[in-house]
Structures are given as structure tokens and as C-alpha cells.
C-alpha atoms as a PDB file:
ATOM      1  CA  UNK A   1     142.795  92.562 115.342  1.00  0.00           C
ATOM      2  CA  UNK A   2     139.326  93.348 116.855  1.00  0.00           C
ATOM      3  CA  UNK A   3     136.052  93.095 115.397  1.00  0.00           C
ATOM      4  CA  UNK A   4     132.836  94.719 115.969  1.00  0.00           C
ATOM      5  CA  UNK A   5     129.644  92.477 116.267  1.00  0.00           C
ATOM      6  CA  UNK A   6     126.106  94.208 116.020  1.00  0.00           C
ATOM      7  CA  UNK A   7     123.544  91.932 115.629  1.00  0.00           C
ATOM      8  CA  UNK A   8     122.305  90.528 118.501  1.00  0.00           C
ATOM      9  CA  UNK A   9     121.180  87.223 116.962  1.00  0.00           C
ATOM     10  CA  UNK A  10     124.543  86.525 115.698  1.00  0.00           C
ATOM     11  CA  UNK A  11     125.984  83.409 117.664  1.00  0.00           C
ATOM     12  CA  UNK A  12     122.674  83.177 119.523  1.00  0.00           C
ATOM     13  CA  UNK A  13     121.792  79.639 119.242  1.00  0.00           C
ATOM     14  CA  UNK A  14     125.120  77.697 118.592  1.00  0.00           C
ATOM     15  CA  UNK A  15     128.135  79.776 119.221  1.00  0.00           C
ATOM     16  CA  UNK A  16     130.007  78.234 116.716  1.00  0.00           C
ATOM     17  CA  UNK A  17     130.626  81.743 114.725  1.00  0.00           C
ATOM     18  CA  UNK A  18     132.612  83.502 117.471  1.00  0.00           C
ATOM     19  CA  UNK A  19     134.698  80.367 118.513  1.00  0.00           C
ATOM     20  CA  UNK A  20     135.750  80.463 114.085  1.00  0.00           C
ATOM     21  CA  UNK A  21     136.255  84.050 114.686  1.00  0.00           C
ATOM     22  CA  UNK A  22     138.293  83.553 117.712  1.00  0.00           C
ATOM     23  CA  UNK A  23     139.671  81.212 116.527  1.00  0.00           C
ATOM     24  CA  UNK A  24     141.363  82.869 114.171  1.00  0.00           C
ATOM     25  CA  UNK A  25     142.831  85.385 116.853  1.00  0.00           C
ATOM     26  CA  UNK A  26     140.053  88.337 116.218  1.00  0.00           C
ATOM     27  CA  UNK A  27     139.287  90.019 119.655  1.00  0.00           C
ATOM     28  CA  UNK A  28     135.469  90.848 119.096  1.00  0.00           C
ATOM     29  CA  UNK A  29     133.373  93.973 120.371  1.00  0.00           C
ATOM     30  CA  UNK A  30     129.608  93.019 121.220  1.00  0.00           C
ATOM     31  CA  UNK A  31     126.451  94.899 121.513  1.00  0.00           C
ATOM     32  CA  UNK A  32     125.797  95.261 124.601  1.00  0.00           C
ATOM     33  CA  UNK A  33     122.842  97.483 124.292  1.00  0.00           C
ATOM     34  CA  UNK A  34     120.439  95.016 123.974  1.00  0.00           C
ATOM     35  CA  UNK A  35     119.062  96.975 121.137  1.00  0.00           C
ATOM     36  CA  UNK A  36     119.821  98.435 117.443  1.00  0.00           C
ATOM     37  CA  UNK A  37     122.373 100.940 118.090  1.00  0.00           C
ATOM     38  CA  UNK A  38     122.493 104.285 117.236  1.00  0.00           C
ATOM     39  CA  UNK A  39     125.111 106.161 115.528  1.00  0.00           C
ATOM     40  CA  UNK A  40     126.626 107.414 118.845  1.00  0.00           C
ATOM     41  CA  UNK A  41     126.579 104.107 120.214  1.00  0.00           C
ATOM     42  CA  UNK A  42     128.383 102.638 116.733  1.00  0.00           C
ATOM     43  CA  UNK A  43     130.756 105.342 116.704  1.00  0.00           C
ATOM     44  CA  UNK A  44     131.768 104.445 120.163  1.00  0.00           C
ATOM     45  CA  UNK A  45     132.162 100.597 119.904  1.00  0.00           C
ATOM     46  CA  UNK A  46     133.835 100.870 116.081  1.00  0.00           C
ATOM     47  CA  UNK A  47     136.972 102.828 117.161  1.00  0.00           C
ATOM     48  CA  UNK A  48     140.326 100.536 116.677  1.00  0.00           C
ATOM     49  CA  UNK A  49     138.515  97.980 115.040  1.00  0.00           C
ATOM     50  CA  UNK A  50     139.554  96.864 112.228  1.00  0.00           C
ATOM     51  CA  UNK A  51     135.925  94.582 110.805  1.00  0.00           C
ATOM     52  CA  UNK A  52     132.424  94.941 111.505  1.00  0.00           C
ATOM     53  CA  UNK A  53     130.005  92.462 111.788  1.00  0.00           C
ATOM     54  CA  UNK A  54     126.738  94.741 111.097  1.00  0.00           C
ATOM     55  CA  UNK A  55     122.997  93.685 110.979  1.00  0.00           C
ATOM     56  CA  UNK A  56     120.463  97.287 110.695  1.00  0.00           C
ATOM     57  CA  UNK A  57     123.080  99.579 112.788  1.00  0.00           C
ATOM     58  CA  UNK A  58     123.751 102.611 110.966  1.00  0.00           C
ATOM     59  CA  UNK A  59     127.129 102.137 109.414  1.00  0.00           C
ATOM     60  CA  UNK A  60     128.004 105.910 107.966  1.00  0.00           C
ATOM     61  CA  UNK A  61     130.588 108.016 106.712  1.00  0.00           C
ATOM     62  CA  UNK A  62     130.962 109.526 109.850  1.00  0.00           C
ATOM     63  CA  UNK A  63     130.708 106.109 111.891  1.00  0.00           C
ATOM     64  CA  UNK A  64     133.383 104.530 109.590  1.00  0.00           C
ATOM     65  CA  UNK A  65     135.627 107.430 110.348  1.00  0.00           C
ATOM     66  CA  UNK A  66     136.251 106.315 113.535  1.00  0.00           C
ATOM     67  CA  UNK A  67     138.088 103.343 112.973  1.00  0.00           C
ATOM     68  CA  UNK A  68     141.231 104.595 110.371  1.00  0.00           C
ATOM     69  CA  UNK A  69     141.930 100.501 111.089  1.00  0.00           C
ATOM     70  CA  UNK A  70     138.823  99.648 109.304  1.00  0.00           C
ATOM     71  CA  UNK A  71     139.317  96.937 106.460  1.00  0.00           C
ATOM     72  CA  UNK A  72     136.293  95.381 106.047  1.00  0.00           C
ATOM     73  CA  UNK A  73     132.732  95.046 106.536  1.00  0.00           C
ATOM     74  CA  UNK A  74     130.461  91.706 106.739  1.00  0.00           C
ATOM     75  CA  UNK A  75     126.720  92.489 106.431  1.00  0.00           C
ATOM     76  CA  UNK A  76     124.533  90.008 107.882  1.00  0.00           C
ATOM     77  CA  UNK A  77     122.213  90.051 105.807  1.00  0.00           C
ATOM     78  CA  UNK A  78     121.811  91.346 102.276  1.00  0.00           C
ATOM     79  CA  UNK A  79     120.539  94.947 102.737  1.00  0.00           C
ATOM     80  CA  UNK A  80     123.503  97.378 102.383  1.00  0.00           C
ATOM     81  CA  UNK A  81     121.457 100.573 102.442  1.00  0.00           C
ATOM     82  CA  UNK A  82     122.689 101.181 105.896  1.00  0.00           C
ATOM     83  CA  UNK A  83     126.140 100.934 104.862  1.00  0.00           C
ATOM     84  CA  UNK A  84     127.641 103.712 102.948  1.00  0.00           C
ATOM     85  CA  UNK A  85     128.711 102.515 100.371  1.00  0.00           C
ATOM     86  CA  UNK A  86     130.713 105.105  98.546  1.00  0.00           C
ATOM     87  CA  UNK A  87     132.943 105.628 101.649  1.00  0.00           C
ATOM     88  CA  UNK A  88     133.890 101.741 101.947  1.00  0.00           C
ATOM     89  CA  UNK A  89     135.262 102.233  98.336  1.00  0.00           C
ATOM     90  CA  UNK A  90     136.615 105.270  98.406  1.00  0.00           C
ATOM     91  CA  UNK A  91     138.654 103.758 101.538  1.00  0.00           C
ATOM     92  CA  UNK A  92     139.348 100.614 100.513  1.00  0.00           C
ATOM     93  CA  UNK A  93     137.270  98.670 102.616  1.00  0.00           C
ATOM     94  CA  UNK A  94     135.688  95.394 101.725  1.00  0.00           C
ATOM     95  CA  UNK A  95     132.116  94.828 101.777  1.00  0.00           C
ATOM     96  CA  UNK A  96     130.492  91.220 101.772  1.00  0.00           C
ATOM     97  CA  UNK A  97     126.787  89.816 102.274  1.00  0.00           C
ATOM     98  CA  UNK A  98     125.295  86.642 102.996  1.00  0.00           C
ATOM     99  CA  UNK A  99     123.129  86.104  99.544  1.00  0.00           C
ATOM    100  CA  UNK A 100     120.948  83.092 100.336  1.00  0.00           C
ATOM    101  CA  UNK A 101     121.321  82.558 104.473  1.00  0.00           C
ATOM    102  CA  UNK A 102     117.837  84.028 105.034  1.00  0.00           C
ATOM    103  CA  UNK A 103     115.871  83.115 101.913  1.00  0.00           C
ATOM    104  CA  UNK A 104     114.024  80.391 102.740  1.00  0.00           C
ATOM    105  CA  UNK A 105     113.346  81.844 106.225  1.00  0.00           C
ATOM    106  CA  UNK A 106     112.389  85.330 104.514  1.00  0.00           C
ATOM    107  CA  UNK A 107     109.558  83.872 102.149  1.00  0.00           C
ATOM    108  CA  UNK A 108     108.150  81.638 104.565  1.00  0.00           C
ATOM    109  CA  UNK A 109     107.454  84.488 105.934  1.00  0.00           C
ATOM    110  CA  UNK A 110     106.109  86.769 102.844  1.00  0.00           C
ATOM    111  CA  UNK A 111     104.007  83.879 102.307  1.00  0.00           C
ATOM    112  CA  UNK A 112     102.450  83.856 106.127  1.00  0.00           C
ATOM    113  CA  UNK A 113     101.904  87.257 105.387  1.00  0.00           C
ATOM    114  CA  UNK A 114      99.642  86.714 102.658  1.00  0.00           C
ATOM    115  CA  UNK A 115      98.080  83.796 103.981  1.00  0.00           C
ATOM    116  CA  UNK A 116      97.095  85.746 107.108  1.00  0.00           C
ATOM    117  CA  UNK A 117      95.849  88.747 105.056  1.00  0.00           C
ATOM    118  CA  UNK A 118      93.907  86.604 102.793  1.00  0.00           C
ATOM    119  CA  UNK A 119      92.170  84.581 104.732  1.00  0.00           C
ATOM    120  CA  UNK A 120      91.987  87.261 108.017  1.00  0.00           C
ATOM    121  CA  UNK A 121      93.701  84.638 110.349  1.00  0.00           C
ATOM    122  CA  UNK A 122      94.251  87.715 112.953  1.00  0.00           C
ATOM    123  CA  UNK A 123      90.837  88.752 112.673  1.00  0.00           C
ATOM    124  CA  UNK A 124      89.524  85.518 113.140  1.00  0.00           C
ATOM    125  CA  UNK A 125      91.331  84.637 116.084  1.00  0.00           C
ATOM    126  CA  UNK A 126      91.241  87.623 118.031  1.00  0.00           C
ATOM    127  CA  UNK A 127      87.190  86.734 117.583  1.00  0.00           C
ATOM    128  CA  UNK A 128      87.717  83.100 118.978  1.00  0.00           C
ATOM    129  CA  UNK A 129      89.241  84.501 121.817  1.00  0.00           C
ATOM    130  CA  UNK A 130      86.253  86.700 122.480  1.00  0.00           C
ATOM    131  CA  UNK A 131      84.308  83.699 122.287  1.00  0.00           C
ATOM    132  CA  UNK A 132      83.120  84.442 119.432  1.00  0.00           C
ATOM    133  CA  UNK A 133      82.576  81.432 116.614  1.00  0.00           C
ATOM    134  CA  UNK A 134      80.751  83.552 113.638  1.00  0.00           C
ATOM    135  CA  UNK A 135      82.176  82.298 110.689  1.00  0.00           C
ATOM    136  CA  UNK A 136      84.276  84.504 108.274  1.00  0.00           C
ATOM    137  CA  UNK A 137      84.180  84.626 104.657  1.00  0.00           C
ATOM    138  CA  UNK A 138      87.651  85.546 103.375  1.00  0.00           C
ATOM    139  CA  UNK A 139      89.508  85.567  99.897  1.00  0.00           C
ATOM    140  CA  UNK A 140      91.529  82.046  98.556  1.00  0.00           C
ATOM    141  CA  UNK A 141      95.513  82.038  97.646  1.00  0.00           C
ATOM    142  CA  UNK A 142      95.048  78.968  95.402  1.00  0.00           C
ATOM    143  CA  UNK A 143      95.213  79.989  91.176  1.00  0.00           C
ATOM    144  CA  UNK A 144      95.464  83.159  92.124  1.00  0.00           C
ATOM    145  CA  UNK A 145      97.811  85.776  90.741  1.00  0.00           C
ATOM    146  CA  UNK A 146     101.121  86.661  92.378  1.00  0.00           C
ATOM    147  CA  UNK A 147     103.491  89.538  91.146  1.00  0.00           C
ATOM    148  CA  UNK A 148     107.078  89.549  92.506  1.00  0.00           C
ATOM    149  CA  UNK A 149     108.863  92.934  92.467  1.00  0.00           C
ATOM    150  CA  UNK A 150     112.493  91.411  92.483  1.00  0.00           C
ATOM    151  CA  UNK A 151     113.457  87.686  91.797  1.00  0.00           C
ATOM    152  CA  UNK A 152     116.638  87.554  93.630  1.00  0.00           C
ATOM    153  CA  UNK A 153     116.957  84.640  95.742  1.00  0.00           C
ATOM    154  CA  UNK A 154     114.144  85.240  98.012  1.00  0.00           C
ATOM    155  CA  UNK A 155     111.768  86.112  95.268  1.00  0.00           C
ATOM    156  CA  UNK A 156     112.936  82.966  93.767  1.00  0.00           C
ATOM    157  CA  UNK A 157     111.564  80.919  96.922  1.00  0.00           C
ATOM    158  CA  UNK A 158     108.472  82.386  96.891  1.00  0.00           C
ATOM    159  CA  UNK A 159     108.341  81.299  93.537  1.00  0.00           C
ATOM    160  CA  UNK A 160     108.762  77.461  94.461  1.00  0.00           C
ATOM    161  CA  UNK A 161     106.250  78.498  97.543  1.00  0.00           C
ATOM    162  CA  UNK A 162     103.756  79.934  95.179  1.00  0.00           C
ATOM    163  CA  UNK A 163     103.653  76.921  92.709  1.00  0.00           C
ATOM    164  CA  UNK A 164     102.603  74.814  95.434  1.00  0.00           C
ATOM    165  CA  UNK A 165      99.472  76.885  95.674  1.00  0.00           C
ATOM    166  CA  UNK A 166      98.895  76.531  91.812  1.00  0.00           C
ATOM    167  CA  UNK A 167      99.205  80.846  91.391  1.00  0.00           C
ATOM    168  CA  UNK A 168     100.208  82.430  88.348  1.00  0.00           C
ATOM    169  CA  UNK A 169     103.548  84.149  88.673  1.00  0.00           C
ATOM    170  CA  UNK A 170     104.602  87.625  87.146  1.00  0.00           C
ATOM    171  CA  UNK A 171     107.544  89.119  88.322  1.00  0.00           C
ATOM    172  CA  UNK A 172     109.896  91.841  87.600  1.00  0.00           C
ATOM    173  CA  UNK A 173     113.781  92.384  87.900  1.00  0.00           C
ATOM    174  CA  UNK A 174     116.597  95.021  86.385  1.00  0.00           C
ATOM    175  CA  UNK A 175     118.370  91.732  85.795  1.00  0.00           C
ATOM    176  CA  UNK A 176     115.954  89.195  84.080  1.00  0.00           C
ATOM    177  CA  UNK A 177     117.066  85.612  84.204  1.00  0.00           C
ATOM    178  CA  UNK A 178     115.257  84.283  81.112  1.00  0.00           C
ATOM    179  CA  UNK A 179     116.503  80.585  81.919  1.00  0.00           C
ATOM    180  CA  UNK A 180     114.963  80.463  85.023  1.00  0.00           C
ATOM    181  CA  UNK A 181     111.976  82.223  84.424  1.00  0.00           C
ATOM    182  CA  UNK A 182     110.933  79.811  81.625  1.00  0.00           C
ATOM    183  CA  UNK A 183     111.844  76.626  83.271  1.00  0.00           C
ATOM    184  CA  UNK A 184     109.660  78.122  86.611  1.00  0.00           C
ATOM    185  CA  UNK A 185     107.409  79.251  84.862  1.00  0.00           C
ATOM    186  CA  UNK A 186     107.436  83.111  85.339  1.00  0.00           C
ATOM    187  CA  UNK A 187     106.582  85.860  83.104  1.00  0.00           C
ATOM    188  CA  UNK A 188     107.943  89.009  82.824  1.00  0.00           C
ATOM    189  CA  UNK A 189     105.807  91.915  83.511  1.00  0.00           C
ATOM    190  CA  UNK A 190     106.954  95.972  84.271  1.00  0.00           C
ATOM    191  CA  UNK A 191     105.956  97.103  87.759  1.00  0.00           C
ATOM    192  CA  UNK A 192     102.551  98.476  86.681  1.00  0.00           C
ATOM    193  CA  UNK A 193     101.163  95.277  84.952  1.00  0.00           C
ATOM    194  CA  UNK A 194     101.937  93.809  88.074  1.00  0.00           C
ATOM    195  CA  UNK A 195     100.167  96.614  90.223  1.00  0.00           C
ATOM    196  CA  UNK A 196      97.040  96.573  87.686  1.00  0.00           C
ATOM    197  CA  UNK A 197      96.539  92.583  87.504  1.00  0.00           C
ATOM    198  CA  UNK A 198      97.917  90.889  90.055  1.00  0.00           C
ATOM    199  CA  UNK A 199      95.810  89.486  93.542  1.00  0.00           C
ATOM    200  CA  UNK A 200      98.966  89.438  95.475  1.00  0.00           C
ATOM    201  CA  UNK A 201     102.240  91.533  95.296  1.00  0.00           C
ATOM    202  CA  UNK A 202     105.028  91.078  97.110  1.00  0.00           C
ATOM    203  CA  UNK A 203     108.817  92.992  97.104  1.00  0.00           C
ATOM    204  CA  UNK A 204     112.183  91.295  97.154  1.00  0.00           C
ATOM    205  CA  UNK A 205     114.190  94.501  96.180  1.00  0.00           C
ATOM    206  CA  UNK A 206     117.228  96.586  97.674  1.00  0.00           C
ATOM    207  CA  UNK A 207     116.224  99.932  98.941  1.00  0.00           C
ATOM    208  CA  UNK A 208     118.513 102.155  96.093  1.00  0.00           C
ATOM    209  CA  UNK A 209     117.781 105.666  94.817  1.00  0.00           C
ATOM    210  CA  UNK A 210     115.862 104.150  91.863  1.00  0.00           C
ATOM    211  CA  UNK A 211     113.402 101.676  93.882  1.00  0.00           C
ATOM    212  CA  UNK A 212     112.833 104.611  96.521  1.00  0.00           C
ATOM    213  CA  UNK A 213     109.046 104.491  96.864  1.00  0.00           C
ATOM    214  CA  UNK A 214     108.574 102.086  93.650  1.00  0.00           C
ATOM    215  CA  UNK A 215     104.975 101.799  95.212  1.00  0.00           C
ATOM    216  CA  UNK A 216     103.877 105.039  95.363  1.00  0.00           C
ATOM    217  CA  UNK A 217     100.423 106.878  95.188  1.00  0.00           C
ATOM    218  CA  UNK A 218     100.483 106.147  91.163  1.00  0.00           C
ATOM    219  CA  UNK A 219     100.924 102.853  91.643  1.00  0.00           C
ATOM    220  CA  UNK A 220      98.724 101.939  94.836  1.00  0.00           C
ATOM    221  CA  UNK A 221      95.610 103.613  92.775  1.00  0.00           C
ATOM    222  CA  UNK A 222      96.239 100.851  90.115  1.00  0.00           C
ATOM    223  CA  UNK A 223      95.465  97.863  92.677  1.00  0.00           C
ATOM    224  CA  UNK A 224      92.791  96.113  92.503  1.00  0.00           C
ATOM    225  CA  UNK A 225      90.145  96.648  95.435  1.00  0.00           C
ATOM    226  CA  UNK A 226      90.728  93.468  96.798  1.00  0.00           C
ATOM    227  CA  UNK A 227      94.961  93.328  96.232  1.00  0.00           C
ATOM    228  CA  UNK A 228      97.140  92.773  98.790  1.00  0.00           C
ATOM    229  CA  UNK A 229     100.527  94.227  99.288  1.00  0.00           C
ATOM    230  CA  UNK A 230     103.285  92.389 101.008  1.00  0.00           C
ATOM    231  CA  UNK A 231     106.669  93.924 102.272  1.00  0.00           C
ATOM    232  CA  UNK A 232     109.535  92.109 104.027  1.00  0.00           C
ATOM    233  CA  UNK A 233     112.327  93.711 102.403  1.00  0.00           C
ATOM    234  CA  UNK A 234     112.507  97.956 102.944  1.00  0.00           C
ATOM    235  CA  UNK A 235     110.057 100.109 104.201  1.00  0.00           C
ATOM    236  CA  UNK A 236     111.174 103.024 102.068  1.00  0.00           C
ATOM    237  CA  UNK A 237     110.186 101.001  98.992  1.00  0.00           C
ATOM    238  CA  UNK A 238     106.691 102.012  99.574  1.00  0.00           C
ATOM    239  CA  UNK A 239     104.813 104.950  99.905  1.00  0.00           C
ATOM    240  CA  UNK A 240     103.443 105.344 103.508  1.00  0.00           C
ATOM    241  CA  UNK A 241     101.337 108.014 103.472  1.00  0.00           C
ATOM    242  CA  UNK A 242      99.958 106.849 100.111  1.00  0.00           C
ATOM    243  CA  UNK A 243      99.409 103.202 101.286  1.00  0.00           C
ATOM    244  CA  UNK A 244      97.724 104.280 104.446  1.00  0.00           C
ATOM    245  CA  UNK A 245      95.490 106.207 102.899  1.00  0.00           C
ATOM    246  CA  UNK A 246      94.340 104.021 100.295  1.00  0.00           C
ATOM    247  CA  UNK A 247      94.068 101.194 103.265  1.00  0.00           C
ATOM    248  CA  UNK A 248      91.947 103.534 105.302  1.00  0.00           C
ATOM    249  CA  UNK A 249      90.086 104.056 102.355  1.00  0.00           C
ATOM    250  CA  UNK A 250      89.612 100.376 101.590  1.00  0.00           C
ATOM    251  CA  UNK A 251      90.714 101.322  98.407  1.00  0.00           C
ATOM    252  CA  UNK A 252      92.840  97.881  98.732  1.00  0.00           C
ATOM    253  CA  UNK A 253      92.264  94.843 100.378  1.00  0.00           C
ATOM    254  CA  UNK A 254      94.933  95.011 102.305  1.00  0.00           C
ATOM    255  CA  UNK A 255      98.980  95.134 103.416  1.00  0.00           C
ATOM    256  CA  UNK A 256     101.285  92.726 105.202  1.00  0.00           C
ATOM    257  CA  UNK A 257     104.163  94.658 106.072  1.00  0.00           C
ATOM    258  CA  UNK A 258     107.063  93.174 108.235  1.00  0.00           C
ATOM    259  CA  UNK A 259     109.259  96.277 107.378  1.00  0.00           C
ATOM    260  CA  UNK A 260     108.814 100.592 107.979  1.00  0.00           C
ATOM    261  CA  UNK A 261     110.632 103.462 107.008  1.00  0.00           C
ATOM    262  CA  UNK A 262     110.649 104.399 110.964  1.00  0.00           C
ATOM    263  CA  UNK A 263     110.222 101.533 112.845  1.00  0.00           C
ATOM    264  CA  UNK A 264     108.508 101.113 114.970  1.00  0.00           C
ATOM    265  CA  UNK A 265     105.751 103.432 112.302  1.00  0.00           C
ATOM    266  CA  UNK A 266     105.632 106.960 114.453  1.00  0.00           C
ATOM    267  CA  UNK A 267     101.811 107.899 112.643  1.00  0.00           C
ATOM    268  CA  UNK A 268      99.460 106.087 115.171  1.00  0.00           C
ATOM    269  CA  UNK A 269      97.049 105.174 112.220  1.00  0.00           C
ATOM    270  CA  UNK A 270      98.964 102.187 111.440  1.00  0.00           C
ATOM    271  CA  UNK A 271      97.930 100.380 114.602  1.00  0.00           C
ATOM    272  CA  UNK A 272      93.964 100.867 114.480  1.00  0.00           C
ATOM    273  CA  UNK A 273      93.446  99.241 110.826  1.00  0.00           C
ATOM    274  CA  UNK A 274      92.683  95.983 110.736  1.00  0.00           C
ATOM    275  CA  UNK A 275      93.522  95.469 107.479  1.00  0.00           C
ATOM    276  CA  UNK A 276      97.394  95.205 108.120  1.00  0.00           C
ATOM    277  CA  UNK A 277      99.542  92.848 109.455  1.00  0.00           C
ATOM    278  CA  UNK A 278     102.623  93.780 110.932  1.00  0.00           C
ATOM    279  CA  UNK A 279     105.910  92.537 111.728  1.00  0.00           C
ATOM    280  CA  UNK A 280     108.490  94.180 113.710  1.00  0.00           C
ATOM    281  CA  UNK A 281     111.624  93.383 111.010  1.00  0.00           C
ATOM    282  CA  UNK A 282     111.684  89.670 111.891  1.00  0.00           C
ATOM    283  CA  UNK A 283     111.212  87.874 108.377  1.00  0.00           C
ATOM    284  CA  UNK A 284     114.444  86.386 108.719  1.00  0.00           C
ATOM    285  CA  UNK A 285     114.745  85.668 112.663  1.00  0.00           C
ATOM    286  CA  UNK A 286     114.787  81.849 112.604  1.00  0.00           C
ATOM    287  CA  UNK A 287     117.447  79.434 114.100  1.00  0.00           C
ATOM    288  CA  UNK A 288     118.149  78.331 111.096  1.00  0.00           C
ATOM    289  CA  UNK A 289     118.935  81.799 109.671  1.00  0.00           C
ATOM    290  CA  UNK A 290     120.134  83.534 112.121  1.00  0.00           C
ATOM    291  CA  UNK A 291     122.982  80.318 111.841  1.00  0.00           C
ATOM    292  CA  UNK A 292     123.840  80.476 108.420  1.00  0.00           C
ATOM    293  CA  UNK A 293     123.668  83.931 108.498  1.00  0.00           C
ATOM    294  CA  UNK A 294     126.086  84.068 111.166  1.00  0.00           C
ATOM    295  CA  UNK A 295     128.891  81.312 109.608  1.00  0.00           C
ATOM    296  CA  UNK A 296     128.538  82.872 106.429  1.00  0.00           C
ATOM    297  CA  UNK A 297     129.337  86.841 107.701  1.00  0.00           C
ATOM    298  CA  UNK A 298     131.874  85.345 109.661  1.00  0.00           C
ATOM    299  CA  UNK A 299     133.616  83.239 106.950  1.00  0.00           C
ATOM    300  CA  UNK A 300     133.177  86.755 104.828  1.00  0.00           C
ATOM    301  CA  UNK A 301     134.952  88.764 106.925  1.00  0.00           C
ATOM    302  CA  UNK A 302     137.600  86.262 107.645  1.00  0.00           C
ATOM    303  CA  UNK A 303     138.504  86.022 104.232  1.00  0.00           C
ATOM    304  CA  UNK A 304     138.570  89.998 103.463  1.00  0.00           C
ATOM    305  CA  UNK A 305     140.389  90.340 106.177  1.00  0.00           C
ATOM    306  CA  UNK A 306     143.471  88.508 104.861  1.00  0.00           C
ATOM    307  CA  UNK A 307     143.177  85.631 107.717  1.00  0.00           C
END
């Protein structure tokens, strides 16, 4: 059986997930692009395999139809909305994540974010390196408000993260888990309370039909003028034009954003504000995740494979 690996961080540090995979007999298909592949290129390396391995790669209808052998699919990761969905199960084929591999790593990261929003920590050295030592007054984390826009696992983290700082926690989720929330202590609040009180908001949603652009122009104009927004799940959760606008504007006090709905962002505003900090879709690139992401896609696809 052969298997198609995508991400390039898979196996990267300790090797251990392609000797299991092996192991088990699998013959396995790299990347050897050295990049995020296209369609064309996935098209081309999926044909006669019969799993995929698949980090950001565009896994489509059309893709998919080029490997009749396909039986399942092992994201790493927890972001389907590159898979499509309705064509794995209208086929038959299996479709696994890896809930939890990345959390930790993923809001350590939302929190650097609003750490180096807050208190301008680019800024600040970019002036150090100039030789410049004029102090900079910035805005505190500590007892202020957070609001979480999902409270999955890695909203859940940033929970823990955020209680360390003594913030106030709102948060919002289809699927409320009143036990936790009480015993955390995080109240419930609809996506606008959150937009209209909170000091820092960040997203831990899927990108789905329904949270398509759950920030949008509506939304950013209830901020507060010193809010800061914080995205290191989808970039089509937000708004672009909107949120550039208002952030040109200084309408807000600023975005951390490690995700785009184009990335890199095509509209050359993005990279002369200096109220942004970006990231180039690395929130969960650590050793550490990038190795439990890769035994845990690999034990996945092992088991919906049959082996």
C-alpha cells in the first residue's frame, strides 16, 4: 500500500513516524517540492495511493479522484477546510485529525501575539537596533479582558494561559461546555459582547460556511479603539479588507495575525502598518508539535487503514 506524505515537518526531528509507518509495510510518497503543493503537484503524487498524510495541500474533489485506491485521509492538524469533505464520504474514505497535538504549541503562540501587540515588542526593538533607547509607553495584559471565539482545545489553553495573567475570560462556542466553563471560570458571551467589551480577542474556530468572515466590517466597528485582534486559526474567518481598513484607520489598536486568506497577503498594505504582527502560518511549528502531530496522523491512518 503507498501513502502520500505532505507536510514537510512531518518526521522532521525524530523519524520515528515513517519507521511506524514502514513498519507496517506502507511504501510512502514525500514532498519533494520543498513547498505547499499545488493541486497539480497533489494530483500528481496522490495517484495509486491508497492514504494521505496532508498538512495545508489542497486535498479536492478533483485531487481525490486520482487515486480510485484512496481509503483514507490523516490530517495533520485539525483544519479540514482543505479537505473536501463531502467527497471523502460520499466515497467512503476515512478522515482523522490530531485534536490536541498542537494546542499547547498553538496558544503559546496566540498569547506571544498579544503580548507583542500590547506592549509593541517589534516596535521597540526595531528602535534598539537603531540605537535608539526612547522609552515606550504601551498597554498591560494583566486584569484585562480576553474574549475567545471558540473553546476547543486550543481556546481551552489559552484559557489556563490567560489566568496566569489574572484576565477576565468570555468566550463563545456552538458547543458550550458548561462544566468546564464554571470550574475555569469562563462566561459565556455571543460574538458581539465579545467584540463590544473585550481588550483582547482571539479565534480558535474551524473555517465552515457559518464562521466565514465571523469578524466582519459589523463587527470590527464594535471594537474598542484600543482592542486587539488575534488570529492563528483561518484567515477567512476575518474580514480583510474590513480589518485593514479599520487598522489603517486606527480605528483599533491593533491585529496579530499568524494566518491569511492568501498567504502570503497579495494587498501590499499589510506590510507598511505597524500595527500588525504577522506570522507566516507557523503557530504550531514546534518540535514538540510537529512530533505529536506526526505519531498521532500516523497512528490515525494506520488504524483507518485496516493495518
Amino acid at each position: 500500500m503507498k501513502v502520500l506524505i505532505t507536510p514537510r515537518s512531518f518526521g522532521k526531528h525524530d523519524d520515528a513516524p515513517f519507521r511506524l509507518l514502514e513498519g507496517k509495510g506502507l511504501d510512502i510518497i514525500r514532498n519533494d517540492t520543498g513547498g505547499i503543493m499545488d493541486e497539480g503537484a497533489v494530483k500528481s503524487a496522490i495517484a495509486g495511493a491508497n492514504g494521505v498524510i496532508v498538512g495545508v495541500d489542497p486535498l479536492t474533489a478533483d485531487v481525490m479522484s486520482a487515486a480510485p485506491g484512496l481509503k483514507a485521509v490523516a490530517k495533520y492538524g485539525v483544519g479540514t477546510d482543505n479537505i473536501d469533505l463531502e467527497y471523502c464520504e460520499s466515497k467512503g474514505i476515512k478522515v482523522s485529525k490530531t485534536v490536541g497535538a498542537n494546542s499547547d504549541a498553538v496558544a503559546d503562540y496566540a498569547f506571544a501575539l498579544m503580548l507583542a501587540l500590547s506592549r509593541k515588542v517589534i516596535l521597540i526593538d526595531s528602535n534598539c537596533r537603531r540605537r535608539d533607547w526612547t522609552k515606550v509607553t504601551t498597554s498591560d495584559v494583566a486584569r484585562k479582558t480576553l474574549g475567545l471565539v471558540g473553546l476547543g482545545a486550543i481556546g481551552r489553553n489559552v484559557v489556563s494561559r490567560a489566568k496566569g495573567f489574572g484576565m477576565d475570560v468570555l468566550a463563545y462556542d456552538v458547543y458550550w461546555n458548561k462544566g468546564y466553563a464554571e470550574a475555569a471560570g469562563v462566561k459565556y458571551a455571543d460574538v458581539d459582547d465579545i467584540c463590544r467589551t473585550c481588550d483582547f480577542i482571539s479565534l480558535h474556530v474551524p473555517l465552515l460556511d457559518g464562521t466565514r468572515h465571523i469578524i466582519d466590517a459589523r463587527r470590527i466597528a464594535l471594537m474598542k479603539p484600543d482592542a486587539f485582534i488575534v488570529n492563528t486559526a483561518r484567515g477567512g474567518l476575518i474580514d480583510e479588507d474590513a480589518l485593514l481598513d479599520a487598522l489603517e484607520a486606527r480605528r483599533i489598536g491593533g491585529a496579530g495575525l499568524d494566518v491569511f486568506a492568501h498567504e502570503p497577503p497579495e494587498d501590499d498594505r499589510w506590510y507598511g502598518l505597524d500595527n500588525v504582527v504577522m506570522g507566516s502560518h507557523c503557530a504550531a511549528s514546534t518540535k514538540g508539535a510537529a512530533d505529536n502531530m506526526g505519531m498521532m496522523s500516523a497512528h490515525n491512518l494506520i488504524s483507518d487503514l485496516g493495518l
